[in-house]
Protein backbone atom coordinates (compact mmCIF):
# COMPACT_ATOMS: atom_id res chain seq x y z
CA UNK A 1 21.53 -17.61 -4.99
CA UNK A 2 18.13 -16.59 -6.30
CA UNK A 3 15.93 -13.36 -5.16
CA UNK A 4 12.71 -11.31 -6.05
CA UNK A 5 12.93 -8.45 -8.14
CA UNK A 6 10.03 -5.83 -8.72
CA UNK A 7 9.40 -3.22 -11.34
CA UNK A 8 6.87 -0.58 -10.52
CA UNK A 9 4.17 1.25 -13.37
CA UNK A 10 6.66 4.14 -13.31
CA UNK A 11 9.52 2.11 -14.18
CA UNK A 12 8.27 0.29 -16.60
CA UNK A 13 6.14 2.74 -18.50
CA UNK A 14 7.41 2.39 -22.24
CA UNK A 15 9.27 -0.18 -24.44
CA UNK A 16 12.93 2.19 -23.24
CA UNK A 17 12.23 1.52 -20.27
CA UNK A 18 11.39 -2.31 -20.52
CA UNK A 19 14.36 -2.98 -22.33
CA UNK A 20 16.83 -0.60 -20.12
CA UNK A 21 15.47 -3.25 -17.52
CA UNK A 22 15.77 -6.41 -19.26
CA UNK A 23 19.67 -5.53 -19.96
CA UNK A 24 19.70 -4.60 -16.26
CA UNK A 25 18.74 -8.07 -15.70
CA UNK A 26 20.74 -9.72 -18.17
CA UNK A 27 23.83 -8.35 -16.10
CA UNK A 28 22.00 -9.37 -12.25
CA UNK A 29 21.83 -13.09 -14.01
CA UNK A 30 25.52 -13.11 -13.57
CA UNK A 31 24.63 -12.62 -9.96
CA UNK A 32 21.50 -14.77 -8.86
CA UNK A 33 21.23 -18.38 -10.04
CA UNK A 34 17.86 -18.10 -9.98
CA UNK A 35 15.36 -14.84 -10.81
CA UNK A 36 11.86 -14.43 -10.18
CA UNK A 37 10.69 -10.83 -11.49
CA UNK A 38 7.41 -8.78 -10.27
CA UNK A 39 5.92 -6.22 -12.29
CA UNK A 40 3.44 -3.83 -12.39
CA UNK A 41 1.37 -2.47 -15.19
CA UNK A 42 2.81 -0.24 -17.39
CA UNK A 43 2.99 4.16 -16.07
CA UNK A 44 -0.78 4.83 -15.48
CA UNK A 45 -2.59 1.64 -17.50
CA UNK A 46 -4.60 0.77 -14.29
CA UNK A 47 -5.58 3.92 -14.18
CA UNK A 48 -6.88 4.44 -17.78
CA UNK A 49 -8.92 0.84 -17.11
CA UNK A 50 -10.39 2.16 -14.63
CA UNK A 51 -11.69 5.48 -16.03
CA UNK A 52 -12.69 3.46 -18.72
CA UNK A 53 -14.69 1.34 -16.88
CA UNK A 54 -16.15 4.47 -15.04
CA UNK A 55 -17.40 6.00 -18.51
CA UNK A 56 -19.27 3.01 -19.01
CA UNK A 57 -20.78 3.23 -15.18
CA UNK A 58 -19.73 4.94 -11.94
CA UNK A 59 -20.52 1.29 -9.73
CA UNK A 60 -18.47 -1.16 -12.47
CA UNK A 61 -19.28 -4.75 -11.24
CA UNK A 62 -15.88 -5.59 -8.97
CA UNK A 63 -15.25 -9.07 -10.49
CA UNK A 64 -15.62 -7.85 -14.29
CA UNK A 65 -13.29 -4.30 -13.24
CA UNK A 66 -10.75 -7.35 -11.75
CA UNK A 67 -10.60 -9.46 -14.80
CA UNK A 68 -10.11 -5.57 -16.74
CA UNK A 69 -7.66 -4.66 -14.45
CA UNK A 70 -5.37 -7.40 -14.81
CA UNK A 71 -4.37 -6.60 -18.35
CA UNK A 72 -2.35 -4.34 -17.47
CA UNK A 73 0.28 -6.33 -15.36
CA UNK A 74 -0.01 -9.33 -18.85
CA UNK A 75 1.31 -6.99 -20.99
CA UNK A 76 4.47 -5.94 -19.24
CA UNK A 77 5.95 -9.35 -18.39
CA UNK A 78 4.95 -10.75 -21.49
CA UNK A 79 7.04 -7.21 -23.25
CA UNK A 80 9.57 -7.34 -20.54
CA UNK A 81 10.01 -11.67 -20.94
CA UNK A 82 9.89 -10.69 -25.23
CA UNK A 83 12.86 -8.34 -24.33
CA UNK A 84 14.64 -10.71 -22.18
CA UNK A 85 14.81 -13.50 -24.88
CA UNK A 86 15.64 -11.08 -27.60
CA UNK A 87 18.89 -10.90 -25.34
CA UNK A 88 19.59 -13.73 -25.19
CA UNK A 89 18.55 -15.34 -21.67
CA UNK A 90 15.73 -17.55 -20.88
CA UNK A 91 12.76 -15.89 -19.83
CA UNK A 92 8.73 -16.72 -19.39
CA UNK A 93 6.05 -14.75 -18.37
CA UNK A 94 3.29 -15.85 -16.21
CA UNK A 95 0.25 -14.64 -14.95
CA UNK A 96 -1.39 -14.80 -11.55
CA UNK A 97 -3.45 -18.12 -12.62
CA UNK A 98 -0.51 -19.72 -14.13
CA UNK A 99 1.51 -18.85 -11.31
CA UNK A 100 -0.66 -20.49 -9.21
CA UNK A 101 -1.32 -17.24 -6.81
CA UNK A 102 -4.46 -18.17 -5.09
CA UNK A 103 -6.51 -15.81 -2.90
CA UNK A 104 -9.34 -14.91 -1.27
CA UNK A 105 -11.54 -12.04 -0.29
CA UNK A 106 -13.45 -9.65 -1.93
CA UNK A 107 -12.78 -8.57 -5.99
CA UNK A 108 -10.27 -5.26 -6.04
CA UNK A 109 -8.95 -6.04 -2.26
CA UNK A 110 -8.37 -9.66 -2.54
CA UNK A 111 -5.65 -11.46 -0.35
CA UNK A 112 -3.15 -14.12 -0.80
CA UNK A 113 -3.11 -17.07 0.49
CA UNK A 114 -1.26 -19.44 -1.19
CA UNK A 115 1.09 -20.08 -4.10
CA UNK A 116 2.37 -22.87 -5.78
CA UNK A 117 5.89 -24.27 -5.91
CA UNK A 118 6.27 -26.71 -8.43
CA UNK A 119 5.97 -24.97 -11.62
CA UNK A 120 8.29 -21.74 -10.97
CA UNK A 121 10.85 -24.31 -9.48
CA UNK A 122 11.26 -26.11 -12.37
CA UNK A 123 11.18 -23.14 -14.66
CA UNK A 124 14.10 -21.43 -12.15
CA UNK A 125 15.59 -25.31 -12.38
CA UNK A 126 15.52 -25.33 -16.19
CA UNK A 127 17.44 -21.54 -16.08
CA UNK A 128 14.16 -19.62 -17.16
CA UNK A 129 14.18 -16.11 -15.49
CA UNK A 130 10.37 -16.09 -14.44
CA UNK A 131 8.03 -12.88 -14.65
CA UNK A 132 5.08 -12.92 -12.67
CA UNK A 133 2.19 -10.58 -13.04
CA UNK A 134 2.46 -8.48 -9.67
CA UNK A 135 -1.35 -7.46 -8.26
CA UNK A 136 -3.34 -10.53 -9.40
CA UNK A 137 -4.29 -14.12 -8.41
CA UNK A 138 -7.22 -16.39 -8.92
CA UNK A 139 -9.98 -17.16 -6.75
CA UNK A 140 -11.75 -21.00 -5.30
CA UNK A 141 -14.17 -19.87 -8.41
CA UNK A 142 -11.75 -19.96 -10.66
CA UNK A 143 -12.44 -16.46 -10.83
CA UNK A 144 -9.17 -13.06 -11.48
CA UNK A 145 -8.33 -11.11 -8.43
CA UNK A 146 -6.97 -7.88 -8.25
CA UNK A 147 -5.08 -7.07 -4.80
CA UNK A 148 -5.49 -3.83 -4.42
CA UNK A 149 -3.73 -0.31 -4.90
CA UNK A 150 0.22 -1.49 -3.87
CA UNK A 151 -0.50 -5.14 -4.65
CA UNK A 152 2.69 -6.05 -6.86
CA UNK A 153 4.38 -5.20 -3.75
CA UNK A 154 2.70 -7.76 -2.26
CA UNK A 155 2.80 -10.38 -4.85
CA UNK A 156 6.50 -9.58 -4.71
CA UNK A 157 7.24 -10.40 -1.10
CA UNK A 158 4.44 -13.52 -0.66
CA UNK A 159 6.96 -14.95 -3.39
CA UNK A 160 10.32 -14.07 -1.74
CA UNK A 161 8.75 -15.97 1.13
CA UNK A 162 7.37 -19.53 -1.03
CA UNK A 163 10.99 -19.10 -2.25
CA UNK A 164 12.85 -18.04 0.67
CA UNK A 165 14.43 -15.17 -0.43
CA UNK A 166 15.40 -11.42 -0.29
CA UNK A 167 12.77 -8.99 -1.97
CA UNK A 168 14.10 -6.19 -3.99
CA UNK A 169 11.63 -3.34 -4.88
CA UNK A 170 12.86 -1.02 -7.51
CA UNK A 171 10.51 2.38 -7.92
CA UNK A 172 11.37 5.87 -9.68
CA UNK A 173 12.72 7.24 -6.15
CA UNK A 174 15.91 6.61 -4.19
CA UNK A 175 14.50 4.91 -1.45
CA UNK A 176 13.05 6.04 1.52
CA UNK A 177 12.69 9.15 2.78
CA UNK A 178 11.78 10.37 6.03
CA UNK A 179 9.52 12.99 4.71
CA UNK A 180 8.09 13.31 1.44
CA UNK A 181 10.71 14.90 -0.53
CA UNK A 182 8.68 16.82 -3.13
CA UNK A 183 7.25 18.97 0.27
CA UNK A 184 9.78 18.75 2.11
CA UNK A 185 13.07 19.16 0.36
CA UNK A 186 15.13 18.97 3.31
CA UNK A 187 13.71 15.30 3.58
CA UNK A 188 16.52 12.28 4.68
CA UNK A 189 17.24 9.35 2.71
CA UNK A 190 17.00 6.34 5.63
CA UNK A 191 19.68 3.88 5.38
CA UNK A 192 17.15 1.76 7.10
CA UNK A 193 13.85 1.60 8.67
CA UNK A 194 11.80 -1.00 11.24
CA UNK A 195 9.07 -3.17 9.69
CA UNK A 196 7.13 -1.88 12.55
CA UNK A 197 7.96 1.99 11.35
CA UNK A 198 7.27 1.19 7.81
CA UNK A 199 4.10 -0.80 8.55
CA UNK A 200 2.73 2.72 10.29
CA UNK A 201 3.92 4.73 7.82
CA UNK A 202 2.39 2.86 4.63
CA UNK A 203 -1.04 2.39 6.30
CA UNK A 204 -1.15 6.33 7.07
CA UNK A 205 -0.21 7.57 3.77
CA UNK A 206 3.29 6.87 2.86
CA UNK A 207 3.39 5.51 -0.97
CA UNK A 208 6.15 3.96 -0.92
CA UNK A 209 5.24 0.73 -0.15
CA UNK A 210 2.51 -1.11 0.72
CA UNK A 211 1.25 -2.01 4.45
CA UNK A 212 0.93 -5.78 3.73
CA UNK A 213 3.98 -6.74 1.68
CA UNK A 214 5.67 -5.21 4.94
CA UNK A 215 3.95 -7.26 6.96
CA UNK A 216 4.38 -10.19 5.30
CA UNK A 217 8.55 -9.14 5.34
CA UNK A 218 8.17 -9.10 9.29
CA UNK A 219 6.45 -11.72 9.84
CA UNK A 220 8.60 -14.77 7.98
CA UNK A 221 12.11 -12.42 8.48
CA UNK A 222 12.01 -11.56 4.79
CA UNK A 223 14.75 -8.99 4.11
CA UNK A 224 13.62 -6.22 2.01
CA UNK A 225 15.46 -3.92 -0.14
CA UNK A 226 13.92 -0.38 -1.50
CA UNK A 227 15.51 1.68 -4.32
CA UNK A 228 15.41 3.50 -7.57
CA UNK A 229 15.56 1.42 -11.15
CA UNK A 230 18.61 0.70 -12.45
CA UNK A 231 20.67 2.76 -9.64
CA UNK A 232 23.59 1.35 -7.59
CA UNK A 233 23.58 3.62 -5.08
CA UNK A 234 21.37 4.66 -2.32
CA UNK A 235 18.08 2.65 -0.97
CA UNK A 236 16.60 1.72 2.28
CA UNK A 237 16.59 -1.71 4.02
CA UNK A 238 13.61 -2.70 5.80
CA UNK A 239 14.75 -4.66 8.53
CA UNK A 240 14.29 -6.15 12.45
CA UNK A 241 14.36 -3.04 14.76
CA UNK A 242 17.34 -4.39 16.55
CA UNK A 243 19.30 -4.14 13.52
CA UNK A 244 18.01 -0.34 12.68
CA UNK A 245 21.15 2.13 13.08
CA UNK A 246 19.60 4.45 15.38
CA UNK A 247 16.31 5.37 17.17
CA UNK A 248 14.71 8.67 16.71
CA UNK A 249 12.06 9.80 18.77
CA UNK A 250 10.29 10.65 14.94
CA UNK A 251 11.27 8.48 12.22
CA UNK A 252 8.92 10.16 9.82
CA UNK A 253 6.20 11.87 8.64
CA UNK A 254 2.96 10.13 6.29
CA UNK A 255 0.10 12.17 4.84
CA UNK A 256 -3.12 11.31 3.16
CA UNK A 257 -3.93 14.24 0.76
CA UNK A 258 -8.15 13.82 0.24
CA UNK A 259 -9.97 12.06 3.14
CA UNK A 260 -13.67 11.89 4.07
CA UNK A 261 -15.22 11.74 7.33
CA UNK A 262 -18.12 10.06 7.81
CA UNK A 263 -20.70 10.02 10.77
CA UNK A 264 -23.43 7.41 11.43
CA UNK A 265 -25.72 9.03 13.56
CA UNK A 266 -28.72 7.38 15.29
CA UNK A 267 -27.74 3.89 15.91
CA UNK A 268 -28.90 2.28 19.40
CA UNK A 269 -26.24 1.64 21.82
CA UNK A 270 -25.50 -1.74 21.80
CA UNK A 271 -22.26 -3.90 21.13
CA UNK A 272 -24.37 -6.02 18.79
CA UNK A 273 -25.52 -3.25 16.48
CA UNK A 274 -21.57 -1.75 16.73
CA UNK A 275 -20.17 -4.92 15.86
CA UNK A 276 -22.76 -5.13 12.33
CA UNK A 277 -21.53 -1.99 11.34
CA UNK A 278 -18.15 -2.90 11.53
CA UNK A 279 -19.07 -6.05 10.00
CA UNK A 280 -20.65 -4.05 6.89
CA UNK A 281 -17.68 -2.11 6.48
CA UNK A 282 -15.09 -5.42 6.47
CA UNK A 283 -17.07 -7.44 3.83
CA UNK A 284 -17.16 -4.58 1.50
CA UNK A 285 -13.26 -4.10 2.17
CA UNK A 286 -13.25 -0.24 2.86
CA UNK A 287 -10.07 1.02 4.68
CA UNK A 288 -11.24 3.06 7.42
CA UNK A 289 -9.41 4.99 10.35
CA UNK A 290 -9.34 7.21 13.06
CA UNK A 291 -12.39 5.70 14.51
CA UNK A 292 -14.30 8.01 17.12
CA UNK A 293 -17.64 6.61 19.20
CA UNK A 294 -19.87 9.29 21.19
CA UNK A 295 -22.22 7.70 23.62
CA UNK A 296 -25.33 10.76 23.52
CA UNK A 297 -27.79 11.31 26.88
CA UNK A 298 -30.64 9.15 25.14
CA UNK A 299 -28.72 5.80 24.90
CA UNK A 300 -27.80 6.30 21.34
CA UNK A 301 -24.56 6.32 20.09
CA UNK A 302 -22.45 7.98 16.54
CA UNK A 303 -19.62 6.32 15.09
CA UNK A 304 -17.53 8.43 13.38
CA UNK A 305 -14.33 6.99 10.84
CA UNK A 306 -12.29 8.56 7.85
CA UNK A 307 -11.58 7.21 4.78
CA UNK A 308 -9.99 7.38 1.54
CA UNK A 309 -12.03 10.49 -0.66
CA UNK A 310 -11.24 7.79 -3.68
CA UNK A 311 -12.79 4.89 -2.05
CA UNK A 312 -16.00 6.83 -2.15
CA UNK A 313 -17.89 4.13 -4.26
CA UNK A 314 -17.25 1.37 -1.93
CA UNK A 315 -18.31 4.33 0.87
CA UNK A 316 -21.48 4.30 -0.84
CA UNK A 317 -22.37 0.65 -0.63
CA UNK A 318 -21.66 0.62 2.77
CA UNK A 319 -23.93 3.07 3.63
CA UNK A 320 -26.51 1.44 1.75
CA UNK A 321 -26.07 -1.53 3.53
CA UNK A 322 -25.73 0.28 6.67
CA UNK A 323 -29.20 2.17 6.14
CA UNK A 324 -31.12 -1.43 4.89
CA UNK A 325 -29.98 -3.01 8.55
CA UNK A 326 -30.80 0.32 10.73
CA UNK A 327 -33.59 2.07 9.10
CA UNK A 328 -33.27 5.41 11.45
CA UNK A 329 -29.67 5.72 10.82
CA UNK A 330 -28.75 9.05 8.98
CA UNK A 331 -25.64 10.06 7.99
CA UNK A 332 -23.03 12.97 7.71
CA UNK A 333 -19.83 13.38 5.47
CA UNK A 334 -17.17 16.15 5.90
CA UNK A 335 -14.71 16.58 3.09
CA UNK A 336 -12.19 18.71 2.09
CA UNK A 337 -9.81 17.35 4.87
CA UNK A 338 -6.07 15.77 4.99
CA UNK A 339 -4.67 13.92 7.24
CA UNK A 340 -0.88 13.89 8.79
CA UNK A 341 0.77 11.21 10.95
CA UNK A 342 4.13 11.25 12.72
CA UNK A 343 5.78 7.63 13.10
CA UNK A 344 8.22 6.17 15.25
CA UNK A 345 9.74 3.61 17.47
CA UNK A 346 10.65 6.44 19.96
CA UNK A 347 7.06 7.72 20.42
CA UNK A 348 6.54 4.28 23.25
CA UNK A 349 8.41 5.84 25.79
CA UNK A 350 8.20 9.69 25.07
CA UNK A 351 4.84 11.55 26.47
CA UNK A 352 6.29 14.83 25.13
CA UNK A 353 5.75 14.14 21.40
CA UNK A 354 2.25 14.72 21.07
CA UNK A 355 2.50 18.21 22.75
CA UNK A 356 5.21 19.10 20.57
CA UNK A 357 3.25 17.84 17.50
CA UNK A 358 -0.55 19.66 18.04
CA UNK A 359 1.88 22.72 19.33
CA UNK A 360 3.74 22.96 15.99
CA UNK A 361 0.33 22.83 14.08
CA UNK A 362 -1.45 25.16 16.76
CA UNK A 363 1.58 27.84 16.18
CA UNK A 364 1.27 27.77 12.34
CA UNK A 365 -2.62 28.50 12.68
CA UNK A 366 -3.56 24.82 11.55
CA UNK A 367 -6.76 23.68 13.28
CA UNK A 368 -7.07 19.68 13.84
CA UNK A 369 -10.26 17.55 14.09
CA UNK A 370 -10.08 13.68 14.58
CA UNK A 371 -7.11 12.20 16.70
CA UNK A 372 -6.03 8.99 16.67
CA UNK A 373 -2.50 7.66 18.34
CA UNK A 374 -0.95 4.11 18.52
CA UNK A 375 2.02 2.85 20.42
CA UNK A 376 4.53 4.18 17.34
CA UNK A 377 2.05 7.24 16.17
CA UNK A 378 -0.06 10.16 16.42
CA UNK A 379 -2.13 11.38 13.48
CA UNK A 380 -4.90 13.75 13.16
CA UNK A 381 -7.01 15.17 10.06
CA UNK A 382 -6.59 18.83 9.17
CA UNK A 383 -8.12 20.95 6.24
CA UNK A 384 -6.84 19.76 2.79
CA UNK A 385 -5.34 22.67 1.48
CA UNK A 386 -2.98 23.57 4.74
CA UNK A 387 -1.58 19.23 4.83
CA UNK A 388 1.65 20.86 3.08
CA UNK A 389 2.02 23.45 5.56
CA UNK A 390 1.57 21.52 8.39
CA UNK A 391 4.12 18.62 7.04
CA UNK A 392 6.69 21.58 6.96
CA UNK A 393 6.24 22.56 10.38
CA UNK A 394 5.84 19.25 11.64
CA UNK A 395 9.26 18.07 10.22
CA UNK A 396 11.03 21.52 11.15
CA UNK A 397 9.90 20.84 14.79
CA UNK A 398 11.33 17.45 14.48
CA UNK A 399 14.53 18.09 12.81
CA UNK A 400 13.53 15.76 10.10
């Protein structure tokens, strides 16, 4: 038997912790024939590169904050491999290069697309338990890539599938909870929960895990497994929706804390000059939702969109780019906002839920702006400083 394991920052944040987890896997060798291990960097390194970076300038060149940002992921599996041997098992760390994790895209938000066989086989062959660097790969220029905020998630699962596996992902919570426990502390531990469900509920907030290592999961039938470090108890399954227990109208609720709205104003209407925009926004990688398009008296058209308030500095270049295509173009931001998203399976067939929903904000005196719905949500921004209120009577009106 073999599977993938992954270590989040959180659980791997000092030298206790790394070897608490390397006796951990000492024991799971008993287990599994074969080990490959994920981790992340260790508590809030990334973090501390990156402000680092940002006292040296606010725009840090994307391929030199990559190769920066990948130091963090070396030195945990090269600790966490040193505290495996030191026990006496085989272990060897490797990084994305060595791996062999090649991708493509743009530097901070690049994507997988292949990895090599060969070498972790024979290392798994020769009884080596093998520690990859989670969030990183190289590029056709030879070049380190970073995959983004959740990426180890996604290394994780992209190897569970070159190795046909299951995917374990250990954090510092339980599993998965319907509601984010810390507002909400009648929140539900799910037993299990739909790719489809988790897919919504990662790309509108929920931190848990991240939208493409999910997708990845439903798309080859990869089983994956959620819970907390070192616990045997507890976690969520991520799993086909026809093996899911039961099927709530609401599975859940995500929130995004700080977004920013932004508004292009001024742009001819045309499905050529629409399409540039959009095009703009894709090769500079910014995550953008709840789009909203206005067609004015005059033939012109605004494009509204939210975003993440931290992904400001890609926001920026984007505009720039935006304003060197379109001279006339101005544009408008709104801050200040949240946004909150109710997901699930039910929501298909049930034309009741978003009354209930905008009902249960209206009676709590929440005002909401932009709306956006899909075929398993509805979400809609709201000021920042009422999100917690709103989750509250959102999941209260749900039973959640």
């Amino acid at each position: 038997m073999r599977t993938v394991v992954k270590y989040g920052g959180s659980s791997v944040a000092t030298i206790e912790k790394i070897q608490a987890i390397a006796d951990y896997i000492v024991k799971l060798k008993k287990k599994y024939d074969e080990i490959i291990i994920v981790a992340s960097a260790m508590g809030k390194t990334t973090d501390s590169l990156i402000k680092m970076a940002k006292e040296i300038t606010v725009n840090p060149n994307q391929r030199e904050l990559d190769s920066l940002l990948s130091i963090g992921e070396q030195q945990t599996v090269t600790l966490l491999s040193m505290a495996i041997n030191s026990k006496g098992e085989k272990a060897i760390s490797l990084t994305g290069y060595q791996a062999e994790i090649k991708t493509k895209g743009v530097h901070t938000k690049s994507k997988i697309e292949s990895i090599g066989k060969e070498k972790i086989e024979n290392y798994l062959k020769d009884g080596y338990i093998v520690i990859v660097t989670g969030f990183q790969g190289i590029n056709e220029n030879g070049n380190i890539t970073t995959l983004g905020r959740g990426g180890s998630d996604t290394s994780a699962v992209a190897l569970a599938v070159t190795f046909d596996c299951e995917c374990r992902i250990y954090t510092d919570v339980d599993g998965i909870y319907n509601v984010d426990p810390r507002i909400y502390p009648k929140a539900k531990l799910l037993n299990t929960i739909s790719y489809e469900e988790m897919m919504e509920m990662s790309n509108l907030g929920a931190g848990v895990m991240e939208t493409r290592a999910v997708e990845l999961g439903k798309k080859f039938g990869i089983p994956i497994f959620v819970g907390k470090t070192l616990s045997e108890t507890g976690g969520t399954y991520i799993t086909d929706r026809e093996k899911a227990l039961e099927e709530k109208l609401v599975t859940g609720i995500s929130i995004k804390k700080d977004i920013l709205i932004t508004t292009i104003l001024n742009i001819p209407y045309s499905s050529e000059k629409i399409a540039e925009l959009f095009t703009v926004i894709d090769d500079y990688g910014l995550n953008i939702n709840m789009i909203n398009q206005n067609i004015l008296k005059d033939n012109m058209v605004e494009i509204s969109f939210n975003s993440q308030a931290s992904e400001k500095y890609i926001l920026e270049q984007v505009v720039n780019k935006i304003k060197e295509l379109s001279k006339d173009v101005s544009i408008k931001y709104r801050d200040g906002l949240g946004m909150i998203s109710v997901v699930g399976i039910g929501i298909i067939n049930n034309s009741g839920i978003a009354g209930r929903f905008f009902s249960a904000l209206s009676r709590n005196g929440i005002n909401f702006y932009q709306v956006t719905t899909s075929e398993i949500s509805i979400s809609c921004s709201v000021d920042k400083d009422l999100i917690e209120k709103a989750v509250v009577a959102v999941a209260e009106e749900f039973c959640l």
